[in-house]
C-alpha atoms as a PDB file:
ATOM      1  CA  UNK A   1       0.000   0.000   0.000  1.00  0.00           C
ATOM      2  CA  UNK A   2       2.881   2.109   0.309  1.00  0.00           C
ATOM      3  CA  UNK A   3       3.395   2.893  -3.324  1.00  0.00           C
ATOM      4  CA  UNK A   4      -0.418   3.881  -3.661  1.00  0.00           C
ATOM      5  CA  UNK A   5      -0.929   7.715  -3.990  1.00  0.00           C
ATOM      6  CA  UNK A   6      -2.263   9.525  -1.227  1.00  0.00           C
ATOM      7  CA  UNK A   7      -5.920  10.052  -1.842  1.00  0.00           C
ATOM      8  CA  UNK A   8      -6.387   6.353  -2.943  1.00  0.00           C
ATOM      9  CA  UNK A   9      -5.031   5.469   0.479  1.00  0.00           C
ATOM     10  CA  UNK A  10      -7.283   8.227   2.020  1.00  0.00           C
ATOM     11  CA  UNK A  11     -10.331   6.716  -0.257  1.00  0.00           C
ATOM     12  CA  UNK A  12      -9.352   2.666   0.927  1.00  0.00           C
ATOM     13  CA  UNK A  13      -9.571   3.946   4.356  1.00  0.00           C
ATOM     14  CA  UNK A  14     -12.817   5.820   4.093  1.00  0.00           C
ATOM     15  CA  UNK A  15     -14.371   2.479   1.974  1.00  0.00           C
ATOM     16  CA  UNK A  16     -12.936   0.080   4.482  1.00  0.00           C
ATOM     17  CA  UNK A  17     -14.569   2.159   7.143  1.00  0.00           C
ATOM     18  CA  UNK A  18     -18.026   2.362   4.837  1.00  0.00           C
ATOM     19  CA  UNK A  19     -17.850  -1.337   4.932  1.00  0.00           C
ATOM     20  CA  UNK A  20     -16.848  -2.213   8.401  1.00  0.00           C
ATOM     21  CA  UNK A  21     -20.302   0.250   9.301  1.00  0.00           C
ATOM     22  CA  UNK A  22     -22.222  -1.705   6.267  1.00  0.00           C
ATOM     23  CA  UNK A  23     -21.544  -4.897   7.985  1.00  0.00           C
ATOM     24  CA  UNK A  24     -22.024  -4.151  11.522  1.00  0.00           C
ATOM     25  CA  UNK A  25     -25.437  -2.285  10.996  1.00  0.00           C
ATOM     26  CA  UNK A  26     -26.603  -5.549   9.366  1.00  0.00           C
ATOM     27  CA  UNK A  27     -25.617  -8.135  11.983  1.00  0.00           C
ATOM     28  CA  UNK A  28     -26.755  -5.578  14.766  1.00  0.00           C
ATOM     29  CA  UNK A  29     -29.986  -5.150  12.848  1.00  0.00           C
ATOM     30  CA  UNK A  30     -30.319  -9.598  13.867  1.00  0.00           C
ATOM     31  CA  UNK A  31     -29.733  -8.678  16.988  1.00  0.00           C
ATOM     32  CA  UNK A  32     -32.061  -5.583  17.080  1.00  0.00           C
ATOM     33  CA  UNK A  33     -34.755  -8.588  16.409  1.00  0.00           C
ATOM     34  CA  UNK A  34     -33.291 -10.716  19.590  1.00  0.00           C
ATOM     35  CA  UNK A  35     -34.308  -7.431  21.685  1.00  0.00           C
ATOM     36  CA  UNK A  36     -37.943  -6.747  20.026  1.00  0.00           C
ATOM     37  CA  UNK A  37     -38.355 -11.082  21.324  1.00  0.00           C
ATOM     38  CA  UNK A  38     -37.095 -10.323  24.262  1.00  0.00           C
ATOM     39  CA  UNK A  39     -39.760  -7.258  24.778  1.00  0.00           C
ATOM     40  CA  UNK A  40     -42.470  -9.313  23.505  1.00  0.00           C
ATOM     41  CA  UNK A  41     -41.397 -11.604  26.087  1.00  0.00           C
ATOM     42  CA  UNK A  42     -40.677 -14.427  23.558  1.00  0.00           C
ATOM     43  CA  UNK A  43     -36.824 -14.727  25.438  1.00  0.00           C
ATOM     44  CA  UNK A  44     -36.415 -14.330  28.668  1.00  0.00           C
ATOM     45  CA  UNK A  45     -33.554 -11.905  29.766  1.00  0.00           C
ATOM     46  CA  UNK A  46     -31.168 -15.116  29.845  1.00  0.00           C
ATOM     47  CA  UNK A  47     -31.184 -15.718  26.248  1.00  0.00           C
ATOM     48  CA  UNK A  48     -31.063 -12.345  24.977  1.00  0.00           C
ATOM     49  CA  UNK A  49     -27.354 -12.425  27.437  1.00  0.00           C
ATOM     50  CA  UNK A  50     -26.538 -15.098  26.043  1.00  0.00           C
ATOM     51  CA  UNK A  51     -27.380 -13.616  22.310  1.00  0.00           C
ATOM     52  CA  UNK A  52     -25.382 -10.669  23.260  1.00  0.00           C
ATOM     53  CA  UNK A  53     -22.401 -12.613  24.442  1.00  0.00           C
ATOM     54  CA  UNK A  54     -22.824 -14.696  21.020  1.00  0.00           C
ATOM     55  CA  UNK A  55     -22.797 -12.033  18.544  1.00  0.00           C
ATOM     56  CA  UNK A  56     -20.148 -10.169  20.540  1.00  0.00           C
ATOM     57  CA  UNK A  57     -17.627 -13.185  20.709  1.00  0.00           C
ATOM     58  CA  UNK A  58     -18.928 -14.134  16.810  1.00  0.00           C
ATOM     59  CA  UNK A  59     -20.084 -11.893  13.945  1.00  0.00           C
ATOM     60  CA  UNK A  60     -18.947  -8.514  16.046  1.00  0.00           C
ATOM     61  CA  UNK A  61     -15.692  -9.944  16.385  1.00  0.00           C
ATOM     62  CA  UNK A  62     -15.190 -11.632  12.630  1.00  0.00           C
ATOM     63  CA  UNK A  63     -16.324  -8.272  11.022  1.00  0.00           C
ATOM     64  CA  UNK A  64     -13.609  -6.073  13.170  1.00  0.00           C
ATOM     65  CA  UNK A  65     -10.900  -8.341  12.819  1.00  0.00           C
ATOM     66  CA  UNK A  66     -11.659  -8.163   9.085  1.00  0.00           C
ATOM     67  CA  UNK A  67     -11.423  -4.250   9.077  1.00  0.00           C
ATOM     68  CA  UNK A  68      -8.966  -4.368  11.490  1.00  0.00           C
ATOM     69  CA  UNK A  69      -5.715  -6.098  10.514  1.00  0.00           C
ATOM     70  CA  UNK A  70      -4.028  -5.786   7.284  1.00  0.00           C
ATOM     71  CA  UNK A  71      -4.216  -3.403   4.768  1.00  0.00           C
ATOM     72  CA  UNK A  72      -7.386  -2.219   3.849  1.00  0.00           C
ATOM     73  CA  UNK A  73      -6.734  -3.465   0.158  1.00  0.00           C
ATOM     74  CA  UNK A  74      -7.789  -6.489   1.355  1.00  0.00           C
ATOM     75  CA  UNK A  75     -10.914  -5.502   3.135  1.00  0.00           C
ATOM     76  CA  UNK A  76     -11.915  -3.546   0.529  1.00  0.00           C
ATOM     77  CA  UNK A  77     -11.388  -6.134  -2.211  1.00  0.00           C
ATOM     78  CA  UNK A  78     -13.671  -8.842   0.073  1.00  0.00           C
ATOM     79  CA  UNK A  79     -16.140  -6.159   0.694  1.00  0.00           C
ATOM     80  CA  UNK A  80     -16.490  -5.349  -2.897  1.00  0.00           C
ATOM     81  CA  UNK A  81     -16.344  -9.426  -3.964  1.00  0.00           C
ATOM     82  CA  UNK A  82     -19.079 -10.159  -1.407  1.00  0.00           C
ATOM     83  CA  UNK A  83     -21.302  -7.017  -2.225  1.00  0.00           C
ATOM     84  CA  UNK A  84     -21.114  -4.451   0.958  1.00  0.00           C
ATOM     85  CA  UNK A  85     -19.962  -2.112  -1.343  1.00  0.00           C
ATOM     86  CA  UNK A  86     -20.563  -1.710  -4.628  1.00  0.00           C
ATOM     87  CA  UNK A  87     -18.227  -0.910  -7.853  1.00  0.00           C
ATOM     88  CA  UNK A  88     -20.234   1.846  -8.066  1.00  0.00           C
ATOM     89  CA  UNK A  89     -19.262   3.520  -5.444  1.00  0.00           C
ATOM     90  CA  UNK A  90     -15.560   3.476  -5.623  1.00  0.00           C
ATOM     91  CA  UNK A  91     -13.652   5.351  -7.660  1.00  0.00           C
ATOM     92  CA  UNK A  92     -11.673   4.008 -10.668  1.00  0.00           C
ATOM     93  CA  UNK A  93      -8.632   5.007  -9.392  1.00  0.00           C
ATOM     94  CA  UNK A  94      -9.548   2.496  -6.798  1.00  0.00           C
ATOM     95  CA  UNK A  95     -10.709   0.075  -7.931  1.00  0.00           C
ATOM     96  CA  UNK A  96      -7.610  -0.175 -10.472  1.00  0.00           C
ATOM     97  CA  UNK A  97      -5.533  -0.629  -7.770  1.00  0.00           C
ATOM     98  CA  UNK A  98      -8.122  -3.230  -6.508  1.00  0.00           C
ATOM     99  CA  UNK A  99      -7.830  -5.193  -9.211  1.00  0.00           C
ATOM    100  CA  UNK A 100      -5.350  -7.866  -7.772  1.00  0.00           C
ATOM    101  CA  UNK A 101      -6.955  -8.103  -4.939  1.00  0.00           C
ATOM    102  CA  UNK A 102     -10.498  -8.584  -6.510  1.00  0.00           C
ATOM    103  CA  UNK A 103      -9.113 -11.097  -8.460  1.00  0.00           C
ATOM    104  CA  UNK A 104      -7.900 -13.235  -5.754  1.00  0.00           C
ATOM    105  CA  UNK A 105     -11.108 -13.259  -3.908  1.00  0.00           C
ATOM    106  CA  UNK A 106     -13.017 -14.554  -7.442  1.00  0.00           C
ATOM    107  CA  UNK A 107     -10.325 -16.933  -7.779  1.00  0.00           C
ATOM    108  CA  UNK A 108     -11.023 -18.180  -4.360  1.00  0.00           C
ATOM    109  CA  UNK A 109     -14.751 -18.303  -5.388  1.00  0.00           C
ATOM    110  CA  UNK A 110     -14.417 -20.177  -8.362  1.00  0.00           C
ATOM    111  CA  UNK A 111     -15.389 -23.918  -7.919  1.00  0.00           C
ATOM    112  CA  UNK A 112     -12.522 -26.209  -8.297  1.00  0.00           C
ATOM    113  CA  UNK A 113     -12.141 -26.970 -12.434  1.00  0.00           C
ATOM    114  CA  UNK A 114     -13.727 -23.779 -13.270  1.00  0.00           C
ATOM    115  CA  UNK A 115     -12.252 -22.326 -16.451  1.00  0.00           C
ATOM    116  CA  UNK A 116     -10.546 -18.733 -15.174  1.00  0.00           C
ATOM    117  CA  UNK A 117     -12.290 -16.871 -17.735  1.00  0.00           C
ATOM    118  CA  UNK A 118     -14.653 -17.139 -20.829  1.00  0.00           C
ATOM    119  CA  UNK A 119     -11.867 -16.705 -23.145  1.00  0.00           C
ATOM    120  CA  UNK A 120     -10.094 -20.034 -21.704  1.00  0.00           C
ATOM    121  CA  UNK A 121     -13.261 -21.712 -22.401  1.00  0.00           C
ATOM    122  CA  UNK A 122     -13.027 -20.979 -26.328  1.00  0.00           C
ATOM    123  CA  UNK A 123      -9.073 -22.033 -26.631  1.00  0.00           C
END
């Protein structure tokens, strides 16, 4: 990342932090749901703790160390690959830069045999 210009570190950080929000809001928003069972007295106070403890010891702590450690190339590429953010909203610049680390996220979604590309199917 060192050899990157300065505003496409600037924009990685800002998209890593876009994600790392993206993510969060959605597994809190399961978790919003544990509360609104709990109020409706579905759960007793005991299994809402332990829902709590669960999503603080699994998807809170998954999505922060994925934000977290490494270079946000890498964060950025998974969040684009699995659709928290969108090409759209990155700039090219970006996304150029990206496009390593994009493709080794594909690659590692690709089903074992798969040809690499359409053109490899045709030669």
């Amino acid at each position: 990342m060192s050899d990157l210009p300065k505003s496409v570190k600037r924009s990685l950080r800002e998209l890593a932090g876009k994600a790392h929000e993206a993510e969060l809001r959605a597994e809190l928003g399961k978790l919003a749901g544990e509360f609104d069972a709990w109020r409706r007295g579905e759960i007793d106070s005991f299994d809402l703790s332990q829902r709590i403890h669960e999503f603080h010891d699994g998807a809170a702590r998954e999505i922060w160390k994925t934000y977290s450690y490494g270079h946000p190339t890498s964060s950025v590429a998974y969040a684009i690959h699995a659709g928290i953010l969108s090409r759209d909203e990155v700039p090219p610049e970006v996304l150029a830069a990206l496009k390593h680390a994009i493709g080794v996220y594909e690659h590692m979604a690709r089903p074992e045999g798969a040809a690499e590309s359409v053109a490899e199917d045709v030669e």
